[in-house]
N, C-alpha and C. Protein backbone atom coordinates (compact mmCIF):
# COMPACT_ATOMS: atom_id res chain seq x y z
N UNK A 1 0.82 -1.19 0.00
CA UNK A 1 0.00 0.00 0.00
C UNK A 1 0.86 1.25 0.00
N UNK A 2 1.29 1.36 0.54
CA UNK A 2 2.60 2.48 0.74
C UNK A 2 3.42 2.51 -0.65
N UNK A 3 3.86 1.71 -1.38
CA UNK A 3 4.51 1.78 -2.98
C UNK A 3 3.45 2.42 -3.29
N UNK A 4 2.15 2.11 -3.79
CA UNK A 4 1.35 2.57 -4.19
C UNK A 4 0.75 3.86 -3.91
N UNK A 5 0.98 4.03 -3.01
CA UNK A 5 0.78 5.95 -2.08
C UNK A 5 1.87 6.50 -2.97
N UNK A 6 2.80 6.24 -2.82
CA UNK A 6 4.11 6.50 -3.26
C UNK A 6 4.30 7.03 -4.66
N UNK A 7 3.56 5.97 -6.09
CA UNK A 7 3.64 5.97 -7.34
C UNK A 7 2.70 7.20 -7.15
N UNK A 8 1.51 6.87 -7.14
CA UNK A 8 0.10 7.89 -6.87
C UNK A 8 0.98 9.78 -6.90
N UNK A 9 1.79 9.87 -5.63
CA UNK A 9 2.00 10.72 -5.06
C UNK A 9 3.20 11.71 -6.06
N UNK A 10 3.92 10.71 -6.56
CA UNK A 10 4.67 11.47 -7.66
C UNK A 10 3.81 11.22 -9.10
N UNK A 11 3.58 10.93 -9.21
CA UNK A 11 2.15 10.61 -10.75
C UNK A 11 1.67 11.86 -10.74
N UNK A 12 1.04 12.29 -9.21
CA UNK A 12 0.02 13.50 -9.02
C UNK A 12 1.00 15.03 -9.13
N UNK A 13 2.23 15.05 -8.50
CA UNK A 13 3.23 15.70 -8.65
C UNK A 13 3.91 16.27 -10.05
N UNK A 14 3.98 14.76 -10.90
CA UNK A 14 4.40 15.19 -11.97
C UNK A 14 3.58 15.80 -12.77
N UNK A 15 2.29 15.15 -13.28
CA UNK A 15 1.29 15.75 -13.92
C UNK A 15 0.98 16.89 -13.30
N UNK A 16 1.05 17.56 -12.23
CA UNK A 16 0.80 19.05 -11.69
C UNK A 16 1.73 20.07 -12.00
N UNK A 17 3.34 19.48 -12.40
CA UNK A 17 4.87 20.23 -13.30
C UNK A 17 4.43 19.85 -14.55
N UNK A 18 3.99 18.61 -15.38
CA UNK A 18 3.77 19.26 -16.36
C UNK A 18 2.75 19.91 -16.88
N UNK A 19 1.57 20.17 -16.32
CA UNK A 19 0.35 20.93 -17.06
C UNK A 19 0.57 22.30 -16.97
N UNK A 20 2.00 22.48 -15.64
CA UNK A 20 2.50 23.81 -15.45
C UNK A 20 3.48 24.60 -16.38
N UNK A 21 4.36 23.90 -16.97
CA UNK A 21 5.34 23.34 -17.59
C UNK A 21 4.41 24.20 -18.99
N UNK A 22 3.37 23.40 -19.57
CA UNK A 22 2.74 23.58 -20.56
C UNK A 22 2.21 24.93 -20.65
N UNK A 23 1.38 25.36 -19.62
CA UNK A 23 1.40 26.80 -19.49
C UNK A 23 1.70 27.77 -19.81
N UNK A 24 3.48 27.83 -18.70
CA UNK A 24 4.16 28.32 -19.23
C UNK A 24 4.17 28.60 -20.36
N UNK A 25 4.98 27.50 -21.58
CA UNK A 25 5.18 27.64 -23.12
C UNK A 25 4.30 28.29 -23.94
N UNK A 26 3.05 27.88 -23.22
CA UNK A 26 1.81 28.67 -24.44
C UNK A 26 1.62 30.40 -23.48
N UNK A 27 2.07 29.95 -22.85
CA UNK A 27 2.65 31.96 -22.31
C UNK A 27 3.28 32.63 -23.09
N UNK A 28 4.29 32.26 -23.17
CA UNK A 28 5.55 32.43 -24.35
C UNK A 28 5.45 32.81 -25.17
N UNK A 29 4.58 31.41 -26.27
CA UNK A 29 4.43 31.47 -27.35
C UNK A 29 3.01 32.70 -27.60
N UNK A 30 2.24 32.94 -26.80
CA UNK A 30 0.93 33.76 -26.45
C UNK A 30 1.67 35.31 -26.85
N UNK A 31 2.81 35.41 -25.86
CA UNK A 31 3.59 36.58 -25.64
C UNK A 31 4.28 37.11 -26.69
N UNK A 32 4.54 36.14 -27.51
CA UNK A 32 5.57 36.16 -29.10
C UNK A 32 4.84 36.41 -30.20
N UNK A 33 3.71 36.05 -29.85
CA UNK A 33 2.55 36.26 -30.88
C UNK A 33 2.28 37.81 -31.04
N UNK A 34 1.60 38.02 -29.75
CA UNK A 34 1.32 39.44 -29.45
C UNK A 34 2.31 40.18 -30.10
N UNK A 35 3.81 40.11 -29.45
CA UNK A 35 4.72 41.21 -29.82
C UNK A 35 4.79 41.19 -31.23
N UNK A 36 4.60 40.11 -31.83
CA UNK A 36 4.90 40.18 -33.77
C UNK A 36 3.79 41.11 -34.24
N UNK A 37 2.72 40.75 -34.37
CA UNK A 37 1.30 41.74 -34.40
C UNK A 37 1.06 42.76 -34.07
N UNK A 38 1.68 43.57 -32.82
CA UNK A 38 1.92 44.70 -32.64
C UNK A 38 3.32 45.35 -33.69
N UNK A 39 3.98 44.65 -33.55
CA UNK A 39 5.18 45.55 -34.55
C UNK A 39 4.45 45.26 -35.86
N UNK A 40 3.62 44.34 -36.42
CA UNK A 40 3.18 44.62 -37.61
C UNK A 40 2.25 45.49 -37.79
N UNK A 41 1.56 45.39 -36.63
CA UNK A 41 0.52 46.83 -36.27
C UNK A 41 0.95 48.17 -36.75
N UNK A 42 2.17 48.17 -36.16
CA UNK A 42 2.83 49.73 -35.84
C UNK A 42 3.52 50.09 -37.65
N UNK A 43 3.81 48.89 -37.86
CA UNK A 43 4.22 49.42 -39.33
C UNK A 43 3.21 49.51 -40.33
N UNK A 44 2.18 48.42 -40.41
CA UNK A 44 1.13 49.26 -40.91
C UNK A 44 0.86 50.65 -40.69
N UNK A 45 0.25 51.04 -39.52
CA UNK A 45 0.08 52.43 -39.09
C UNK A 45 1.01 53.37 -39.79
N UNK A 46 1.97 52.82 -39.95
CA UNK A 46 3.23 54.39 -40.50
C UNK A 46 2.95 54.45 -41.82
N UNK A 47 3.07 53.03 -42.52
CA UNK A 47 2.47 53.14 -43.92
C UNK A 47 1.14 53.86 -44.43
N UNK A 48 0.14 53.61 -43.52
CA UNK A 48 -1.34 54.17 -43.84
C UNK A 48 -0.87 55.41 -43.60
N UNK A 49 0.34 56.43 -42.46
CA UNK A 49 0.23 57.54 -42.14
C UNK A 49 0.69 58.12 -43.64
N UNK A 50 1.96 57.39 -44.13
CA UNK A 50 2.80 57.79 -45.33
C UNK A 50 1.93 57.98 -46.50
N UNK A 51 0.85 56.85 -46.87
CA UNK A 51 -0.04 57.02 -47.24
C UNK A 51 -0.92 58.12 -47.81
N UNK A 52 -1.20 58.34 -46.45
CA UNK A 52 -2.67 59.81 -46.27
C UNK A 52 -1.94 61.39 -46.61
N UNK A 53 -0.65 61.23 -46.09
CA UNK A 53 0.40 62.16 -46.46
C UNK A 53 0.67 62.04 -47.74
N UNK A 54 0.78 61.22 -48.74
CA UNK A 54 1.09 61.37 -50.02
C UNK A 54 0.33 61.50 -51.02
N UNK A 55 -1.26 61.21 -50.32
CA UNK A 55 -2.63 61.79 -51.00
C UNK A 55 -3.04 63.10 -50.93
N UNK A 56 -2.91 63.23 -49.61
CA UNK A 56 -2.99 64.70 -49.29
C UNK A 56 -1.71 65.76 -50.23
N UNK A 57 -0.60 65.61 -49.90
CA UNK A 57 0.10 66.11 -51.07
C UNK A 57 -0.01 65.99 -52.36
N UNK A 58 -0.58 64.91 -53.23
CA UNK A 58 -0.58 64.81 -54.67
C UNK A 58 -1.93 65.73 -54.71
N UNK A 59 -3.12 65.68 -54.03
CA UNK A 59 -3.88 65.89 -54.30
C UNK A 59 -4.17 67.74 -54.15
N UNK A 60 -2.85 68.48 -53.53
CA UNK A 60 -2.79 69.52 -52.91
C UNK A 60 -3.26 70.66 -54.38
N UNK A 61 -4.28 71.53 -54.03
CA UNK A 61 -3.54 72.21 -55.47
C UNK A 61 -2.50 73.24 -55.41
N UNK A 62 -1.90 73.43 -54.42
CA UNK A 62 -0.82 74.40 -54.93
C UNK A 62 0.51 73.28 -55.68
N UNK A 63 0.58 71.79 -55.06
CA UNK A 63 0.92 71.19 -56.22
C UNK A 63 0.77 70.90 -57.74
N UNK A 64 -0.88 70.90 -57.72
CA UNK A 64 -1.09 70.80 -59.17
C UNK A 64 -0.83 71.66 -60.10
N UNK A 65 -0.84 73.20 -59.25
CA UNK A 65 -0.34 74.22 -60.05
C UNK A 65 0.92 73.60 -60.79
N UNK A 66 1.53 73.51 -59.63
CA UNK A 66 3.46 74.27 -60.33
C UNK A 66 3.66 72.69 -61.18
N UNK A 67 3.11 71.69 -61.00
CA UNK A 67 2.72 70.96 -62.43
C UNK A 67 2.79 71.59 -63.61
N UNK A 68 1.22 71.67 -63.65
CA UNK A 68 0.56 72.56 -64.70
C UNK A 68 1.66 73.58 -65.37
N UNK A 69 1.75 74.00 -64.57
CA UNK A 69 2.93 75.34 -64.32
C UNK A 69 4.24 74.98 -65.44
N UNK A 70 4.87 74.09 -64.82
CA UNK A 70 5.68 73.09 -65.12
C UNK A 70 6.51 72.65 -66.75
N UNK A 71 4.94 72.09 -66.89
CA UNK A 71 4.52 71.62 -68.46
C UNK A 71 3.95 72.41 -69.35
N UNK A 72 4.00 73.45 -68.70
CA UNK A 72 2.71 74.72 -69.50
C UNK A 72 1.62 74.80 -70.40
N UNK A 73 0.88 73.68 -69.04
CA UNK A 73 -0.40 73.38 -69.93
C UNK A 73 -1.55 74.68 -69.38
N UNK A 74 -2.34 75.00 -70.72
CA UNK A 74 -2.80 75.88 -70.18
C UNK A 74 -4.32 75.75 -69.04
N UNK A 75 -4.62 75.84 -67.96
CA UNK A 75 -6.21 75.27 -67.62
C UNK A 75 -7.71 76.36 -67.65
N UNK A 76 -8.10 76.32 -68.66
CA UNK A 76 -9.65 76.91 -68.44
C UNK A 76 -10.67 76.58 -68.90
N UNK A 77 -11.72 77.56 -68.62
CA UNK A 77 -12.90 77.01 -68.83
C UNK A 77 -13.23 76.33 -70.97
N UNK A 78 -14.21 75.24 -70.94
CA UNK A 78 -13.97 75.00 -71.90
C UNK A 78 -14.64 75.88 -73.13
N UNK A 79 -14.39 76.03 -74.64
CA UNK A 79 -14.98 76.66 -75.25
C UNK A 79 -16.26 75.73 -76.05
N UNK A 80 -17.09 76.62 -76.52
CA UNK A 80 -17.71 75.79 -77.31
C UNK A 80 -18.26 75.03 -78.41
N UNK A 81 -16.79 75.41 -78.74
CA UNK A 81 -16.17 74.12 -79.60
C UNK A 81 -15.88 72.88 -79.13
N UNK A 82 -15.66 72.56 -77.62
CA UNK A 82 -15.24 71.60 -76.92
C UNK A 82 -16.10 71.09 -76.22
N UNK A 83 -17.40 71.48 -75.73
CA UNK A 83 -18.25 70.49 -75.57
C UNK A 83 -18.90 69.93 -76.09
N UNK A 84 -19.66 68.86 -75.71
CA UNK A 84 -20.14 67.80 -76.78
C UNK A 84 -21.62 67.85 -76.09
N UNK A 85 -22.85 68.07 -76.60
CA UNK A 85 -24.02 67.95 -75.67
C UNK A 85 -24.73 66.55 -76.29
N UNK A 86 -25.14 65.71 -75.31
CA UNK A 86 -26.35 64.66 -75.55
C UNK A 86 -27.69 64.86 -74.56
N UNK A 87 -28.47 63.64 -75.91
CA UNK A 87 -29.67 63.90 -75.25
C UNK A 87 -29.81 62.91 -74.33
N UNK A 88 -30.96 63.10 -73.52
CA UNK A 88 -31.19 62.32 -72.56
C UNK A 88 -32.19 61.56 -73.35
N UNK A 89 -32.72 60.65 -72.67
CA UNK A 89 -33.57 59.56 -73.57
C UNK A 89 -34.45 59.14 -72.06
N UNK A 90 -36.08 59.24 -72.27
CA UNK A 90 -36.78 59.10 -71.04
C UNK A 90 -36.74 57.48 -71.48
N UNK A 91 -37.57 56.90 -70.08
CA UNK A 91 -37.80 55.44 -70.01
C UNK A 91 -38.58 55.26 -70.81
N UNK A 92 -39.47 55.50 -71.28
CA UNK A 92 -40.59 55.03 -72.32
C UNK A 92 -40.41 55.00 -73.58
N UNK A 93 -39.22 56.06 -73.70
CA UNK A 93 -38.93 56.03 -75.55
C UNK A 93 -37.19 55.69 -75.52
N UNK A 94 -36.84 55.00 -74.09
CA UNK A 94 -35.76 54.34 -74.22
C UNK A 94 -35.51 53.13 -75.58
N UNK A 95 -36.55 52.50 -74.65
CA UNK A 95 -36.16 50.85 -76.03
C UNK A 95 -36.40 51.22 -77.32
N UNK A 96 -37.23 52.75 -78.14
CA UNK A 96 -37.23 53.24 -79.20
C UNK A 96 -36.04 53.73 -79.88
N UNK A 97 -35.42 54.46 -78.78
CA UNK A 97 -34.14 55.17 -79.33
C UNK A 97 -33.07 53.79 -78.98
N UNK A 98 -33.26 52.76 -78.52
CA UNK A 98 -31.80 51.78 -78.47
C UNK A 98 -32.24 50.88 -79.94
N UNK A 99 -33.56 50.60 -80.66
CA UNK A 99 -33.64 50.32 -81.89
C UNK A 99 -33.28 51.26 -82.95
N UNK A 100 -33.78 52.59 -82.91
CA UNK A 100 -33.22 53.63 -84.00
C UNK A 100 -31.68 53.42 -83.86
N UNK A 101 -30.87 53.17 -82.78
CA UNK A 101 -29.18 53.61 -82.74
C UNK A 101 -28.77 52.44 -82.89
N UNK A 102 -29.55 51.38 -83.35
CA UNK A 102 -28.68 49.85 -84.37
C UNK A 102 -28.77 49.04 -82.88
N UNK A 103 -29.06 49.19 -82.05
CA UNK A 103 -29.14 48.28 -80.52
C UNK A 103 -30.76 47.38 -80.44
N UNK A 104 -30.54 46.25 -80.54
CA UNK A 104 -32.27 45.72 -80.26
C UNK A 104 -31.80 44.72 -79.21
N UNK A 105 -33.09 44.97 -78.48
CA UNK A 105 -33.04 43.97 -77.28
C UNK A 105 -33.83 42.57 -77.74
N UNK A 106 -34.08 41.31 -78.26
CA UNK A 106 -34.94 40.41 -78.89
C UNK A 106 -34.65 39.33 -77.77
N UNK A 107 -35.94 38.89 -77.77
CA UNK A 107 -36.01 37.43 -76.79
C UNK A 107 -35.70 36.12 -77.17
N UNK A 108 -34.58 35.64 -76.15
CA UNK A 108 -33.92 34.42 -76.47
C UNK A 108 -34.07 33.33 -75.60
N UNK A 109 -35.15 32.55 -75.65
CA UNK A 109 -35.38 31.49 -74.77
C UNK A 109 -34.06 30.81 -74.34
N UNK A 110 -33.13 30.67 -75.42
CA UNK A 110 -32.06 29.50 -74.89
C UNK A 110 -30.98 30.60 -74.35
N UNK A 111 -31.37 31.48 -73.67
CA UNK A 111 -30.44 32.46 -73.11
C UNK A 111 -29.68 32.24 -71.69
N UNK A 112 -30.45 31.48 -71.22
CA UNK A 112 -30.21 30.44 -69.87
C UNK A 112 -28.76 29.83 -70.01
N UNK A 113 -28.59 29.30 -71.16
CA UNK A 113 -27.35 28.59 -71.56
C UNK A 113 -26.28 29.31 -72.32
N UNK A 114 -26.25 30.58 -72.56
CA UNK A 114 -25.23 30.95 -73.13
C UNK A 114 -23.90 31.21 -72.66
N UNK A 115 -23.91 31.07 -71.68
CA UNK A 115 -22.68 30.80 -70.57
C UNK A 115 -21.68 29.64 -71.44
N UNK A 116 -22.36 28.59 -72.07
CA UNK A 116 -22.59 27.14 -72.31
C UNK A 116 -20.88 27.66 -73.92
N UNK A 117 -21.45 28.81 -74.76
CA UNK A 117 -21.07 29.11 -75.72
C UNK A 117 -19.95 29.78 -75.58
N UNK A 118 -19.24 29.83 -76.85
CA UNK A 118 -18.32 31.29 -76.59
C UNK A 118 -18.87 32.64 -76.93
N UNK A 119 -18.47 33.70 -76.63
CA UNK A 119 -18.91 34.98 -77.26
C UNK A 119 -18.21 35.61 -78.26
N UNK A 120 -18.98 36.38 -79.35
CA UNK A 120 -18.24 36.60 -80.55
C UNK A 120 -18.21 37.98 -79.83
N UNK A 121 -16.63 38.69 -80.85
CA UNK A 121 -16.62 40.13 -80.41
C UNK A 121 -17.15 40.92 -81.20
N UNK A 122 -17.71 42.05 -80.43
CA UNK A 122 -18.44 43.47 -81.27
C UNK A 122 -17.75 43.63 -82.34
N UNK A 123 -18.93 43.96 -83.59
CA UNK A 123 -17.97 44.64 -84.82
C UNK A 123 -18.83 46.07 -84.87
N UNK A 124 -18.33 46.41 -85.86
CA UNK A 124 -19.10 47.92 -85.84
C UNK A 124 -19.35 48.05 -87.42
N UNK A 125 -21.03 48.03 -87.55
CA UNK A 125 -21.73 48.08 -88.45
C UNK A 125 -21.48 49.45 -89.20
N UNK A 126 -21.44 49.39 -90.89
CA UNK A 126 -21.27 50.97 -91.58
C UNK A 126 -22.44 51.08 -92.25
N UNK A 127 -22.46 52.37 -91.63
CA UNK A 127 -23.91 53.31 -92.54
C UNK A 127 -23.95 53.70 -93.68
């Protein structure tokens, strides 16, 4: 009985060093984790700062000036020669004006499957 107290008594001992033992390590390894993730943290952060700083500057206009400036392009308002005006097209005389401009929408039952096919590329029809 006493051997047996004995085995018991260091059995209970040891398994109480190692579940401690184990602990520990995933402390460690817990602790090593953290610190990597924070320094990757922190360098992200500088990058996003470098970032916002280099948007904010490109986007500055006293930069875009001395660009502009630069290349001596000239910037103003446009003439009107240079704009181009379109019409708008309401919903109801949409699908009219996408048949007048060579566009038809036609119903294709086996349309389900055209995934199935290859697609041919756009050509461009002459008037």
């Amino acid at each position: 009985m006493g051997l047996f107290r004995s085995i018991a008594v260091i059995a209970v001992v040891t398994l109480t060093g190692l579940v401690y033992v184990h602990q520990q390590v995933e402390l460690v390894k817990l602790s090593y984790s953290i610190e990597t993730k924070e320094k990757k943290l922190k360098v992200l952060l500088d990058h996003k700062e470098r970032l916002n700083y280099n948007i904010d500057n490109l986007e500055a206009p006293a930069r875009l000036e001395k660009i502009l400036m630069s290349k001596n392009i000239d910037v103003g308002f446009p003439g009107k020669h240079n704009v181009v005006k379109i019409a708008k097209a309401t919903a109801g005389n949409a699908e009219d004006h996408l048949r007048s401009s060579g566009i038809d929408r036609r119903f294709n039952p086996l349309g389900i499957v055209d995934f199935l096919s290859p697609r041919a590329e756009a050509q461009a029809r002459e008037r």
